[in-house]
PDB file of N, CA and C in Angstrom:
ATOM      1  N   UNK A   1      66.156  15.308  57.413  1.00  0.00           N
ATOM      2  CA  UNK A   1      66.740  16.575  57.006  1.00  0.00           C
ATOM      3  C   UNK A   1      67.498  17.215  58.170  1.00  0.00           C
ATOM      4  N   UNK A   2      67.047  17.423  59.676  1.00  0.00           N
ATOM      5  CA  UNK A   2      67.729  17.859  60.448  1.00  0.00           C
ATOM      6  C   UNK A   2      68.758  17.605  60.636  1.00  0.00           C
ATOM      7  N   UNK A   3      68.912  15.791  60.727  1.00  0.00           N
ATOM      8  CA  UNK A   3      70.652  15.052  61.160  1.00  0.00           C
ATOM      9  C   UNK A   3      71.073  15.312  59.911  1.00  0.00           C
ATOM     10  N   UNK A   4      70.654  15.192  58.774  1.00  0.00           N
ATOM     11  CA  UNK A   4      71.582  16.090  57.070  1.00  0.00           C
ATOM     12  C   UNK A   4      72.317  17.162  58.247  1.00  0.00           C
ATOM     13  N   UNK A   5      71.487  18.221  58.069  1.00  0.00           N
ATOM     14  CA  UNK A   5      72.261  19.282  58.258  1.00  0.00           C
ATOM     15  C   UNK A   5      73.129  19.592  59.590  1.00  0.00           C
ATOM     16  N   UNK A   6      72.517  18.580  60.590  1.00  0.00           N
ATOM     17  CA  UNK A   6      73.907  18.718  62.009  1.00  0.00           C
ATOM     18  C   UNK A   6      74.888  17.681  61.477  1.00  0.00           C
ATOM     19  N   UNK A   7      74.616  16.671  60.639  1.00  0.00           N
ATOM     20  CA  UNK A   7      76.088  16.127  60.171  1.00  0.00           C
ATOM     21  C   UNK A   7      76.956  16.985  59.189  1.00  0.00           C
ATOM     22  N   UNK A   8      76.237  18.014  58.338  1.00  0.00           N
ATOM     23  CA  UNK A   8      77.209  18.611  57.431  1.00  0.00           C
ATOM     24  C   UNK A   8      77.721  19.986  58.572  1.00  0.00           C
ATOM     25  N   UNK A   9      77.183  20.747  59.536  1.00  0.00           N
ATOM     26  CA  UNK A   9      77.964  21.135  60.688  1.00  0.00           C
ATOM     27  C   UNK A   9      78.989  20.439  60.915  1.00  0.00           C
ATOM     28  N   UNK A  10      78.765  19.384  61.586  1.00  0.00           N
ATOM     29  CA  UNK A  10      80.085  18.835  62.114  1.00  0.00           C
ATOM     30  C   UNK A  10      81.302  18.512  61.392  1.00  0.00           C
ATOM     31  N   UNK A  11      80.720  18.271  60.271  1.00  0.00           N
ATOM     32  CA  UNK A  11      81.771  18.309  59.387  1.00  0.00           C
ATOM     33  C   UNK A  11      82.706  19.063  58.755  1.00  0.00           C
ATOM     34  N   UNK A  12      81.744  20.421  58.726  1.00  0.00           N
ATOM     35  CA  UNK A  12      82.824  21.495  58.545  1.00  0.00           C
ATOM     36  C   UNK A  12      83.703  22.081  59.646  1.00  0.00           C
ATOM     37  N   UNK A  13      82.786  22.160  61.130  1.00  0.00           N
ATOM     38  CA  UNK A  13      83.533  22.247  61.872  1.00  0.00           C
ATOM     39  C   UNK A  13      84.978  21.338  62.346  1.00  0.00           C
ATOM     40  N   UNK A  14      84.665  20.350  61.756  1.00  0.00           N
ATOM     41  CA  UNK A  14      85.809  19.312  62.373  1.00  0.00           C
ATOM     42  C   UNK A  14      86.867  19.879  61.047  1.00  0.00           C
ATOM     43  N   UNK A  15      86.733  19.974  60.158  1.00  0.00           N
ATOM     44  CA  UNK A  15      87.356  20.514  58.859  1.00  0.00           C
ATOM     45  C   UNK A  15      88.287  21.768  59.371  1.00  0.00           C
ATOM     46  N   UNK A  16      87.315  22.701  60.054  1.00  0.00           N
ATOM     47  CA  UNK A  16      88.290  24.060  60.550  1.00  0.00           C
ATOM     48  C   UNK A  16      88.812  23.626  61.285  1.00  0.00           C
ATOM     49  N   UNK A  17      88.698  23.128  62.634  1.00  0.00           N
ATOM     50  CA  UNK A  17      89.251  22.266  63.716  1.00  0.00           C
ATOM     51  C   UNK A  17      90.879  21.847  63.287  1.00  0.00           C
ATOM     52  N   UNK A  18      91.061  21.154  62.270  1.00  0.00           N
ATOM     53  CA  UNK A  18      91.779  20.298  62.362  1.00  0.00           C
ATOM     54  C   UNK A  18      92.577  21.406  61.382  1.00  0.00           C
ATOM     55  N   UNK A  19      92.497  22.128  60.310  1.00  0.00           N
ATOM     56  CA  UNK A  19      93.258  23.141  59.601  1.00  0.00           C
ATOM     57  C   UNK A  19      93.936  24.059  60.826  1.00  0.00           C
ATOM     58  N   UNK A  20      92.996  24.297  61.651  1.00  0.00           N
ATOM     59  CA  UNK A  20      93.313  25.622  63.128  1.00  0.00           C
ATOM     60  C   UNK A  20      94.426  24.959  63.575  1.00  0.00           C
ATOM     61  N   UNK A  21      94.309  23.966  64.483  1.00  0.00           N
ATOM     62  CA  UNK A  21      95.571  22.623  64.410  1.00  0.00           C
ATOM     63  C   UNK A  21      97.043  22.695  63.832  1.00  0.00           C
ATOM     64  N   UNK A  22      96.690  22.626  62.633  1.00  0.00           N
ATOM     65  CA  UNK A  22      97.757  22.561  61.817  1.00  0.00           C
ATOM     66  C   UNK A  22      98.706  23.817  61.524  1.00  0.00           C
ATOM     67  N   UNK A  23      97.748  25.150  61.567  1.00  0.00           N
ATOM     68  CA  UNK A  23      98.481  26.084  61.782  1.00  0.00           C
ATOM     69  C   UNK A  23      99.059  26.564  63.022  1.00  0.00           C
ATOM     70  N   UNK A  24      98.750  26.294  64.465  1.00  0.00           N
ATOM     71  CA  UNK A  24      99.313  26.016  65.501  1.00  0.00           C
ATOM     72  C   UNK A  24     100.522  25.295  65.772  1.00  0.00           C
ATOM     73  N   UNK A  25     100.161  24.056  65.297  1.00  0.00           N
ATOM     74  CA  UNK A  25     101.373  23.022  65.601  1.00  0.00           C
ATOM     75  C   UNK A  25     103.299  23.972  64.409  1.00  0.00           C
ATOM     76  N   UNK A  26     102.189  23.862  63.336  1.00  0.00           N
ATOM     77  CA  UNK A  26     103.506  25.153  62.420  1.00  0.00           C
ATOM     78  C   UNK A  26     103.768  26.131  63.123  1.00  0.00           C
ATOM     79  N   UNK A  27     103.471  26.833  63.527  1.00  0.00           N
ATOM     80  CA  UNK A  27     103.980  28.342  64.004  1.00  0.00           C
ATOM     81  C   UNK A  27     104.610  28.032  65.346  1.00  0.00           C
ATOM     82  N   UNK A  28     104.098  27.149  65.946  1.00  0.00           N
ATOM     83  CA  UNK A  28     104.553  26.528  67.668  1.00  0.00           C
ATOM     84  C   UNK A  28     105.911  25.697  67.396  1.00  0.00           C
ATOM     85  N   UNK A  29     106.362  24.812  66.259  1.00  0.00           N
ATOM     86  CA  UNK A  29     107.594  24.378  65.539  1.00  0.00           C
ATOM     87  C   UNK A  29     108.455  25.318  65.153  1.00  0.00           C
ATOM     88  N   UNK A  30     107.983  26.538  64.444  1.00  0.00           N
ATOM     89  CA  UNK A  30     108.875  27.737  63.800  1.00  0.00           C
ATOM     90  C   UNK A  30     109.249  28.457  65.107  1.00  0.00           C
ATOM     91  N   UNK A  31     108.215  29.050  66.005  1.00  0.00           N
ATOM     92  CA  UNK A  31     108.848  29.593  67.226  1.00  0.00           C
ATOM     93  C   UNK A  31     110.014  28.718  68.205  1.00  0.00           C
ATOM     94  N   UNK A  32     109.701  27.822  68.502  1.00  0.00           N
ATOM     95  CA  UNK A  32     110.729  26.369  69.132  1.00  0.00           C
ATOM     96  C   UNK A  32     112.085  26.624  68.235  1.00  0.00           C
ATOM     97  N   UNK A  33     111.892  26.024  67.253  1.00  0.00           N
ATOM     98  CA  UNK A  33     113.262  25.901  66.244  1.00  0.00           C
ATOM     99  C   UNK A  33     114.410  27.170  66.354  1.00  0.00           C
ATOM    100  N   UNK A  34     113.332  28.911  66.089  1.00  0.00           N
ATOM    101  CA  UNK A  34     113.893  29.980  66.080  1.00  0.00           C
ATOM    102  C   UNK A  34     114.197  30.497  67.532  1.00  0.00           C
ATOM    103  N   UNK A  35     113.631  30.014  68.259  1.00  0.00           N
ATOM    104  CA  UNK A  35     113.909  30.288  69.857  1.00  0.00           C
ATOM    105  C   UNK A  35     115.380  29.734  70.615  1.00  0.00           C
ATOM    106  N   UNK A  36     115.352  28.294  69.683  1.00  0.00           N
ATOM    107  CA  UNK A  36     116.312  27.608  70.311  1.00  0.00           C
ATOM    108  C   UNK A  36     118.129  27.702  69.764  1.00  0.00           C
ATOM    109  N   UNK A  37     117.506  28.511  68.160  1.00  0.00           N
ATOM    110  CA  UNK A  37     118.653  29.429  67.278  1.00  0.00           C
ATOM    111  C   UNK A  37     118.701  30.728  67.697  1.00  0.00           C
ATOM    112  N   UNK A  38     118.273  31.281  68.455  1.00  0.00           N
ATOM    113  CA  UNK A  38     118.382  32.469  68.660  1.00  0.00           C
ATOM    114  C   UNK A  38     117.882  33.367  67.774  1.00  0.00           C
ATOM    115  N   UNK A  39     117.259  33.263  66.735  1.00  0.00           N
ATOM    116  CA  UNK A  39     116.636  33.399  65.547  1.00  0.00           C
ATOM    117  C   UNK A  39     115.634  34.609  65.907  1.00  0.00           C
ATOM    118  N   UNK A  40     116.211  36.247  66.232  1.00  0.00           N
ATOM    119  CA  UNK A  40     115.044  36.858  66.862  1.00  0.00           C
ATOM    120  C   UNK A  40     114.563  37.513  65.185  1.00  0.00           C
ATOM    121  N   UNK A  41     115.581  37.724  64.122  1.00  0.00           N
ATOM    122  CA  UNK A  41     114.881  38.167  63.231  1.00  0.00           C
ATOM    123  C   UNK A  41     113.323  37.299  62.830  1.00  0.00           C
ATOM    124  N   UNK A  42     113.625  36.042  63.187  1.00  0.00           N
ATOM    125  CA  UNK A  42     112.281  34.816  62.004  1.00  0.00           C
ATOM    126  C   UNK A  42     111.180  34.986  63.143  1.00  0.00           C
ATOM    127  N   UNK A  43     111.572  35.378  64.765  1.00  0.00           N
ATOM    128  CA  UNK A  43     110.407  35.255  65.781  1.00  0.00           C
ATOM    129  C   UNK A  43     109.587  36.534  65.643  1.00  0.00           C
ATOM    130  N   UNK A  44     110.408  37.519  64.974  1.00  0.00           N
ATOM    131  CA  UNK A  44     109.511  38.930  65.022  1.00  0.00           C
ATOM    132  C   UNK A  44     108.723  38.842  63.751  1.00  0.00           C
ATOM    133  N   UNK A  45     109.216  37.761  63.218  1.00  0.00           N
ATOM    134  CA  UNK A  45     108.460  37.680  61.514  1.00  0.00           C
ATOM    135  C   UNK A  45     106.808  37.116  61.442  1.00  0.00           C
ATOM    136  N   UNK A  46     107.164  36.102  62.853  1.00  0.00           N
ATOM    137  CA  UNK A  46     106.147  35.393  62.820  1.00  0.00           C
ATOM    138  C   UNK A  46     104.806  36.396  63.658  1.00  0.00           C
ATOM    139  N   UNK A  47     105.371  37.259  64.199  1.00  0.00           N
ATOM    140  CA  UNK A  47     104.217  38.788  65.157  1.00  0.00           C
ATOM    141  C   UNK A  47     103.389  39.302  63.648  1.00  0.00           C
ATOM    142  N   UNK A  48     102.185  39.368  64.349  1.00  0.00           N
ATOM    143  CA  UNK A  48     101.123  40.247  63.765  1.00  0.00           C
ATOM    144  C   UNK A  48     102.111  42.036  63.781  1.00  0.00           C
ATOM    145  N   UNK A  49     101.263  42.503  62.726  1.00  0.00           N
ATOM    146  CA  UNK A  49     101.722  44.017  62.430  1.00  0.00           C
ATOM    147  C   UNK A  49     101.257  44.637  63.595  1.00  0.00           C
ATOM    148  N   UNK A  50     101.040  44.714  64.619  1.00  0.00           N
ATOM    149  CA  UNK A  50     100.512  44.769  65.237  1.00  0.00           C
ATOM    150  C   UNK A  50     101.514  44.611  67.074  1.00  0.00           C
ATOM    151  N   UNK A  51     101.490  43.552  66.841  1.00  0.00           N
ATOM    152  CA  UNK A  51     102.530  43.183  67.545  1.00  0.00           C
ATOM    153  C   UNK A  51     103.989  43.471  67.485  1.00  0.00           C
ATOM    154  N   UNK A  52     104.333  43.787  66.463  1.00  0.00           N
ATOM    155  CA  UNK A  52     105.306  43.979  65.749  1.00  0.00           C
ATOM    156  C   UNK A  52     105.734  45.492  65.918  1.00  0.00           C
ATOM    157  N   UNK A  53     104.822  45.899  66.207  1.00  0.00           N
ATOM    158  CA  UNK A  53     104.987  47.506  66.708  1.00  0.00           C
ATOM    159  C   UNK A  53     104.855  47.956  68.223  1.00  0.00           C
ATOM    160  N   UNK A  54     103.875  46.974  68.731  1.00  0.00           N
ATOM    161  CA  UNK A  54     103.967  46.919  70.150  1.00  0.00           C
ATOM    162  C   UNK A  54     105.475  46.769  70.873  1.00  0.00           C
ATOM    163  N   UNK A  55     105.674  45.494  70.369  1.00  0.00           N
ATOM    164  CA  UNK A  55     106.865  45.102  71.128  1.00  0.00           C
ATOM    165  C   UNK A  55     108.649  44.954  70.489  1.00  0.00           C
ATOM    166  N   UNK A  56     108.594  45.772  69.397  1.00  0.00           N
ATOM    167  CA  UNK A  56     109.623  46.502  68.572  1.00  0.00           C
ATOM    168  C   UNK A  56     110.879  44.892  68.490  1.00  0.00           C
ATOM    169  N   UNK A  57     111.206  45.033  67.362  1.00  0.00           N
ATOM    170  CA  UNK A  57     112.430  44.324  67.025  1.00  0.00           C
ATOM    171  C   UNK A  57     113.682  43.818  68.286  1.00  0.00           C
ATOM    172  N   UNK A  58     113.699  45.263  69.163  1.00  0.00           N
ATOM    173  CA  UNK A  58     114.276  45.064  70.071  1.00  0.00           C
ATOM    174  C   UNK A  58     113.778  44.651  71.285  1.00  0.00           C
ATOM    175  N   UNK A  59     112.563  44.732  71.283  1.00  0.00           N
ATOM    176  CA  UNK A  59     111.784  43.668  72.685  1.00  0.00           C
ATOM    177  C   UNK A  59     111.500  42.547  72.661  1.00  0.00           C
ATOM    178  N   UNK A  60     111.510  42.396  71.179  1.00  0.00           N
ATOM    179  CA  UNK A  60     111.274  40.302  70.842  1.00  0.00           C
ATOM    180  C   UNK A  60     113.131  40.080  71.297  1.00  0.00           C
ATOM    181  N   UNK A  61     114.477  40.630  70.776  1.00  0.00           N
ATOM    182  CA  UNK A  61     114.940  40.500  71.225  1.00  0.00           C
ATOM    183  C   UNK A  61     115.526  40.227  72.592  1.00  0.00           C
ATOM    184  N   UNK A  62     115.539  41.181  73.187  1.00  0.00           N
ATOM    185  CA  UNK A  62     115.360  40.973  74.966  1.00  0.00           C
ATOM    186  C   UNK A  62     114.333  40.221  75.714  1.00  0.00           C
ATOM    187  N   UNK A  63     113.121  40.034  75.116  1.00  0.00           N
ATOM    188  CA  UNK A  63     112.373  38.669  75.171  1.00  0.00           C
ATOM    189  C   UNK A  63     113.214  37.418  75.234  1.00  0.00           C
ATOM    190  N   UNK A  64     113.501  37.450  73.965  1.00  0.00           N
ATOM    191  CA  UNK A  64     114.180  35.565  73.827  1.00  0.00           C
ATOM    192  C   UNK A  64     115.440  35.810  74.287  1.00  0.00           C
ATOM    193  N   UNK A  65     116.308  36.438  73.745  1.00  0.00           N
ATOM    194  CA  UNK A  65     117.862  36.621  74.825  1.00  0.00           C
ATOM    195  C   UNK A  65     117.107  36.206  76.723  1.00  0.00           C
ATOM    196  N   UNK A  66     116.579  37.058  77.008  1.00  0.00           N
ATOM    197  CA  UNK A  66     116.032  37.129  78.712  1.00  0.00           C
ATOM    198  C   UNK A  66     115.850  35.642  78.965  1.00  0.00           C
ATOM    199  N   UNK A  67     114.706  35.333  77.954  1.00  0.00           N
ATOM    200  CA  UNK A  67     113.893  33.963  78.539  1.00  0.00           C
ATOM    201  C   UNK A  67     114.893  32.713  77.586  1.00  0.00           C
ATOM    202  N   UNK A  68     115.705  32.523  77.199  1.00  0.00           N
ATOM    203  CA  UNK A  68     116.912  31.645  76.858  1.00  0.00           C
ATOM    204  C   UNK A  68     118.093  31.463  78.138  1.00  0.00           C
ATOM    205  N   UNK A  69     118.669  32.922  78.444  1.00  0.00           N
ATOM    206  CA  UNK A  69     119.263  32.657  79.514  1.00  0.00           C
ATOM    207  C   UNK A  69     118.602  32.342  80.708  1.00  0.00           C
ATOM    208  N   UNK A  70     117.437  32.495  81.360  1.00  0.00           N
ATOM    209  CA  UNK A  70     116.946  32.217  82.364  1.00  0.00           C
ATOM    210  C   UNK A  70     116.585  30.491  82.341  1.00  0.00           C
ATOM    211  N   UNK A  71     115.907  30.089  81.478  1.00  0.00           N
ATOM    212  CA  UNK A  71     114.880  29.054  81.376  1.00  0.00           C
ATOM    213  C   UNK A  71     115.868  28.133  80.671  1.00  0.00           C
ATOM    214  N   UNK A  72     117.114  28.180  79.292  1.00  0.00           N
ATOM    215  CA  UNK A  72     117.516  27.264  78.595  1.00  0.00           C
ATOM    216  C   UNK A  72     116.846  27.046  77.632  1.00  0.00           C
ATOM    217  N   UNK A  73     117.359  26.392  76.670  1.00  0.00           N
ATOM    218  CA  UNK A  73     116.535  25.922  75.335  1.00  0.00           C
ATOM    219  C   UNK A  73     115.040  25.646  75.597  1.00  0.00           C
ATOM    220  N   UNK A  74     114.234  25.243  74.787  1.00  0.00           N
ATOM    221  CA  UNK A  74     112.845  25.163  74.300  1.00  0.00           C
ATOM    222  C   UNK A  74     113.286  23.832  74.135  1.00  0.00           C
ATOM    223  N   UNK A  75     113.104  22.697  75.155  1.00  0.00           N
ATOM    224  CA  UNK A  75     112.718  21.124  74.948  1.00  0.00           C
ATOM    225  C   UNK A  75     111.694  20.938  74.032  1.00  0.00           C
ATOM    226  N   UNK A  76     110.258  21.280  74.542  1.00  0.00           N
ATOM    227  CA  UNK A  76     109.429  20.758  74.073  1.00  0.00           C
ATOM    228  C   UNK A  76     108.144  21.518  74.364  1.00  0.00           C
ATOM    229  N   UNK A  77     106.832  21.035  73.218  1.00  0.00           N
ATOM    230  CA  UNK A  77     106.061  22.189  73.436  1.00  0.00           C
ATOM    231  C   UNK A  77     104.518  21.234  73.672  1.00  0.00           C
ATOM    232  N   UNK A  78     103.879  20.939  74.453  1.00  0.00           N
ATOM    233  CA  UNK A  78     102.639  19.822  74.584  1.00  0.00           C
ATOM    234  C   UNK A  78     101.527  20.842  74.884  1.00  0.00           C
ATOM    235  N   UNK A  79     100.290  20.703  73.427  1.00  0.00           N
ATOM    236  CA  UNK A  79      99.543  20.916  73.522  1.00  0.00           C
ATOM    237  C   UNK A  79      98.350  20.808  75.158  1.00  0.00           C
ATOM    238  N   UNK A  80      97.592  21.574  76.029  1.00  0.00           N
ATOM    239  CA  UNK A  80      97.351  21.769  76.723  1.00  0.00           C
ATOM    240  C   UNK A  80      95.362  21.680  76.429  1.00  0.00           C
ATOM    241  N   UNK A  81      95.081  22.981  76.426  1.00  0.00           N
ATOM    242  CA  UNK A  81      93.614  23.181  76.151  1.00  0.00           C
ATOM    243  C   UNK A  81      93.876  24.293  74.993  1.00  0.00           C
ATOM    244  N   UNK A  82      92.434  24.719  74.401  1.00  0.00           N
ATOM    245  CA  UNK A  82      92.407  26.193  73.864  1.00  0.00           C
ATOM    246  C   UNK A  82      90.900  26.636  75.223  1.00  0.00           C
ATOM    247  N   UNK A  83      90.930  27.508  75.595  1.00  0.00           N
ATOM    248  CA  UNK A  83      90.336  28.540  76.207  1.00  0.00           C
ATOM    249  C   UNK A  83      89.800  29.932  75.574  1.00  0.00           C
ATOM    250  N   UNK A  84      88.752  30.231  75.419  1.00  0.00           N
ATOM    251  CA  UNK A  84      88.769  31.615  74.809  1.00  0.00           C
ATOM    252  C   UNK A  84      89.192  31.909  73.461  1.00  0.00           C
ATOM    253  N   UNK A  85      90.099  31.090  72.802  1.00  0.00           N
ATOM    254  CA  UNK A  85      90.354  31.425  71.561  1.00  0.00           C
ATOM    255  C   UNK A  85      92.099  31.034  71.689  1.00  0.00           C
ATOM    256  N   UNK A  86      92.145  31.288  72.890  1.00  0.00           N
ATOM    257  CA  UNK A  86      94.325  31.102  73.114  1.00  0.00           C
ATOM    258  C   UNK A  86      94.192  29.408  73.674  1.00  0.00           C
ATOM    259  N   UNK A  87      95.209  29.351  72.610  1.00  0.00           N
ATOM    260  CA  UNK A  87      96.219  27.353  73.418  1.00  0.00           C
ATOM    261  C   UNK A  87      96.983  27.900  74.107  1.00  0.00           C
ATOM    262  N   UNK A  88      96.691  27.016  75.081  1.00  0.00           N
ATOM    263  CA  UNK A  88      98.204  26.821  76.095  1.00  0.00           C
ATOM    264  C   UNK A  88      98.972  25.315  75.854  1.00  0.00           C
ATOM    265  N   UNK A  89     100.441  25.393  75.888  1.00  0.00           N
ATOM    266  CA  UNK A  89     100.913  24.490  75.698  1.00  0.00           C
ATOM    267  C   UNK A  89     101.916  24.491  77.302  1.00  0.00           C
ATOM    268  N   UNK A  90     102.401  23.097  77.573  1.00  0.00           N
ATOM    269  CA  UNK A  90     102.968  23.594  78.592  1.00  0.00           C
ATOM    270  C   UNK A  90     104.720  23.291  77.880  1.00  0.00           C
ATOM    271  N   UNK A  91     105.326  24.369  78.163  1.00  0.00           N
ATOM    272  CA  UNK A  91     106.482  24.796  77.663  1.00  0.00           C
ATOM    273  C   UNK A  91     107.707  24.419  78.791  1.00  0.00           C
ATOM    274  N   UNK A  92     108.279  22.926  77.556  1.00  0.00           N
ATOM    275  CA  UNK A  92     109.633  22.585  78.731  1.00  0.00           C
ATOM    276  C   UNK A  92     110.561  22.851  78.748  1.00  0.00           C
ATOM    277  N   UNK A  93     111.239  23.763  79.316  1.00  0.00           N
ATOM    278  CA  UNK A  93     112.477  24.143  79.064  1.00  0.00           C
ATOM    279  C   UNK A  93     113.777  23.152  79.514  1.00  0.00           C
ATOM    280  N   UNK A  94     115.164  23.707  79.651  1.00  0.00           N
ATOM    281  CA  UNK A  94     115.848  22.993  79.794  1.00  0.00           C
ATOM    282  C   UNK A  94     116.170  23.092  81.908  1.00  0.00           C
ATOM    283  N   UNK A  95     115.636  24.171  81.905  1.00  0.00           N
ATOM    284  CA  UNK A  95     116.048  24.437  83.412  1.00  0.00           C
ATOM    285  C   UNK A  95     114.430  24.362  84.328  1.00  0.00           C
ATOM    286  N   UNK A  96     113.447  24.577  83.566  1.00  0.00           N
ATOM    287  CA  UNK A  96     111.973  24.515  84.206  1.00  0.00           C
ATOM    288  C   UNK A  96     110.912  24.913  83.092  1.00  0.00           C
ATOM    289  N   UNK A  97     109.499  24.300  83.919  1.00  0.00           N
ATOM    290  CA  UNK A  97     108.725  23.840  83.033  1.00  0.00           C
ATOM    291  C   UNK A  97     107.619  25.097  83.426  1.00  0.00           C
ATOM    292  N   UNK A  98     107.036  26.442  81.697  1.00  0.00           N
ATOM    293  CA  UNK A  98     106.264  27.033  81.838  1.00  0.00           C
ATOM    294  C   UNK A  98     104.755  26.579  81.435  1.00  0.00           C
ATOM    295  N   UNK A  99     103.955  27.859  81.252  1.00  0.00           N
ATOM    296  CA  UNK A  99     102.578  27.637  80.880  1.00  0.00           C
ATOM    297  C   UNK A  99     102.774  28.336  79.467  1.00  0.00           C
ATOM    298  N   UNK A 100     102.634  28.257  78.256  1.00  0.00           N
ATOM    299  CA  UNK A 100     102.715  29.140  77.449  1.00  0.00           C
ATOM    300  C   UNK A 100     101.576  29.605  76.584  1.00  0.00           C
ATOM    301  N   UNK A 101     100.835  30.269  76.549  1.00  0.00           N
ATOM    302  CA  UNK A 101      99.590  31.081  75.845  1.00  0.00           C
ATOM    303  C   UNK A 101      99.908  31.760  75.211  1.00  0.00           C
ATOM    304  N   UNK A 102      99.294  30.967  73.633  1.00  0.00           N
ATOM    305  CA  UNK A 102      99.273  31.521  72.092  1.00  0.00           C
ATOM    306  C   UNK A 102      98.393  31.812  71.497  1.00  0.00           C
ATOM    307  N   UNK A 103      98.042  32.721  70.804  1.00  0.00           N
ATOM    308  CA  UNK A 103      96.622  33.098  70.134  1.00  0.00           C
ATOM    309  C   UNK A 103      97.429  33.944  68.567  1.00  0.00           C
ATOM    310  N   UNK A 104      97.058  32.912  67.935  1.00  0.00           N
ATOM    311  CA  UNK A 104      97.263  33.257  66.148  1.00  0.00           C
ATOM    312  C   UNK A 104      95.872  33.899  65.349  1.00  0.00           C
ATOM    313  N   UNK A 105      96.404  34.953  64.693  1.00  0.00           N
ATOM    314  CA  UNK A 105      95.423  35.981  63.888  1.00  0.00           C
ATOM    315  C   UNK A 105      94.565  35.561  62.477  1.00  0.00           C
ATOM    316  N   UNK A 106      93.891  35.616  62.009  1.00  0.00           N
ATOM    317  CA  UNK A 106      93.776  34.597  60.907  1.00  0.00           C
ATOM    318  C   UNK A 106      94.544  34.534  59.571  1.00  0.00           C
ATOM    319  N   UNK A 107      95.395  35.384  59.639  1.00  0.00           N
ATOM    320  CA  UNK A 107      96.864  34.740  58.517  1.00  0.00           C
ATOM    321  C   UNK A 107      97.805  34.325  59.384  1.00  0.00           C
ATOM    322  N   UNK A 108      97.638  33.620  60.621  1.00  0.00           N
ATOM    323  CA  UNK A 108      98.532  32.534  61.132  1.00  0.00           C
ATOM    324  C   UNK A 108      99.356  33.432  61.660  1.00  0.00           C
ATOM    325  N   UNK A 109      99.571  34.569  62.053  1.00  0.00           N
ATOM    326  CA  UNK A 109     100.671  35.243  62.744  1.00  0.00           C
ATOM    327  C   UNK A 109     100.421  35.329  64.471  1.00  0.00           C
ATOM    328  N   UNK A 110     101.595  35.481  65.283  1.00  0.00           N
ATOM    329  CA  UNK A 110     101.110  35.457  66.907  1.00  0.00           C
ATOM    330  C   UNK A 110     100.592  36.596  67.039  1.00  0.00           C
ATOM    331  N   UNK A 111      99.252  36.601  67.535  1.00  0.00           N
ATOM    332  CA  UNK A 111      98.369  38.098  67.937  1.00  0.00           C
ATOM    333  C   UNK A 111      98.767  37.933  69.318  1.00  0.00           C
ATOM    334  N   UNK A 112      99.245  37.141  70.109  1.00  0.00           N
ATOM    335  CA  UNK A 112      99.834  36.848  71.863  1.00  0.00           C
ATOM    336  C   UNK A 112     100.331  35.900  71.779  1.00  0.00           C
ATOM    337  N   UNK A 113     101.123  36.315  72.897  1.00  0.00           N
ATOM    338  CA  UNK A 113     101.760  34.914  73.525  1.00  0.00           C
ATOM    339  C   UNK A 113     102.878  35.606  74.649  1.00  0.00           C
ATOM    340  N   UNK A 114     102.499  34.168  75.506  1.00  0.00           N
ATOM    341  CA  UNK A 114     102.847  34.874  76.857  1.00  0.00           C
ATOM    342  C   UNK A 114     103.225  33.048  78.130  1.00  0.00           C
ATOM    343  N   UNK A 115     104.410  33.793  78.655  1.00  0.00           N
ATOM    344  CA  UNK A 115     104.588  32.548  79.624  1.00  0.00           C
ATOM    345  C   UNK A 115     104.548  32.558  80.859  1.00  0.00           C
ATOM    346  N   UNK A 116     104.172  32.125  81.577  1.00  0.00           N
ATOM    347  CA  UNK A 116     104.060  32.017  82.787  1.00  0.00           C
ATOM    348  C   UNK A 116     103.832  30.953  83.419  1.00  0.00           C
ATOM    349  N   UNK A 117     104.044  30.914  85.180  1.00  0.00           N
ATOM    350  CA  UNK A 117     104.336  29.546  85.547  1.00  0.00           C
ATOM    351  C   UNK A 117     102.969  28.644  86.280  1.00  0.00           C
ATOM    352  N   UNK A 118     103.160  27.570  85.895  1.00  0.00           N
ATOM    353  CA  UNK A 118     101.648  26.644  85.990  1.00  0.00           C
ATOM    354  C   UNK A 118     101.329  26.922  87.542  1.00  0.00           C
TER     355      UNK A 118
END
């Protein structure tokens, strides 16, 4: 009965695991794609309400305008660790390579995210 019930644990956990995953890898594709279009309306779409008020229409703007001209397109995005609840991916740009820390809310929207250098 005990290994019953630590195998049906693991199982659900590996179940959330791999759904958590999947909504990461989506939202980390939609940000890339809209980052690399300049796309600040679809990047503020993807902010928690929350966020969305913090850092106003016009600061996701000057965000990605800022960090486009500095850094260049969004190459590529390689999963890293999760820590605490936030992935880091390390974020390649076209001119240099960041640290990028994401933490999604549980309807999949960015509750953070933040870059900085390894």
């Amino acid at each position: 009965m005990k290994y019953t019930l630590l195998l049906l644990v693991f199982l659900c956990s590996s179940a959330l695991l791999a759904q958590d995953s999947t909504n990461y890898q989506e939202v980390t594709k939609s940000f890339q794609e809209n980052f690399n279009t300049q796309n600040v309306d679809n990047i503020f779409n993807l902010y928690t309400p929350e966020m969305q008020e913090a850092m106003t229409k016009e600061g996701v703007s000057r965000f990605v305008n800022g960090c486009y001209e500095q850094f260049g397109s969004l190459k590529n995005l390689t999963f890293i660790e999760t820590a605490e609840g936030i992935n880091s991916y390390k974020a390649e740009f076209e001119k240099m390579s960041l640290v990028m820390e994401l933490q999604l809310s549980t309807d999949n929207k960015i509750a953070t995210i933040q870059f900085q250098e390894p």
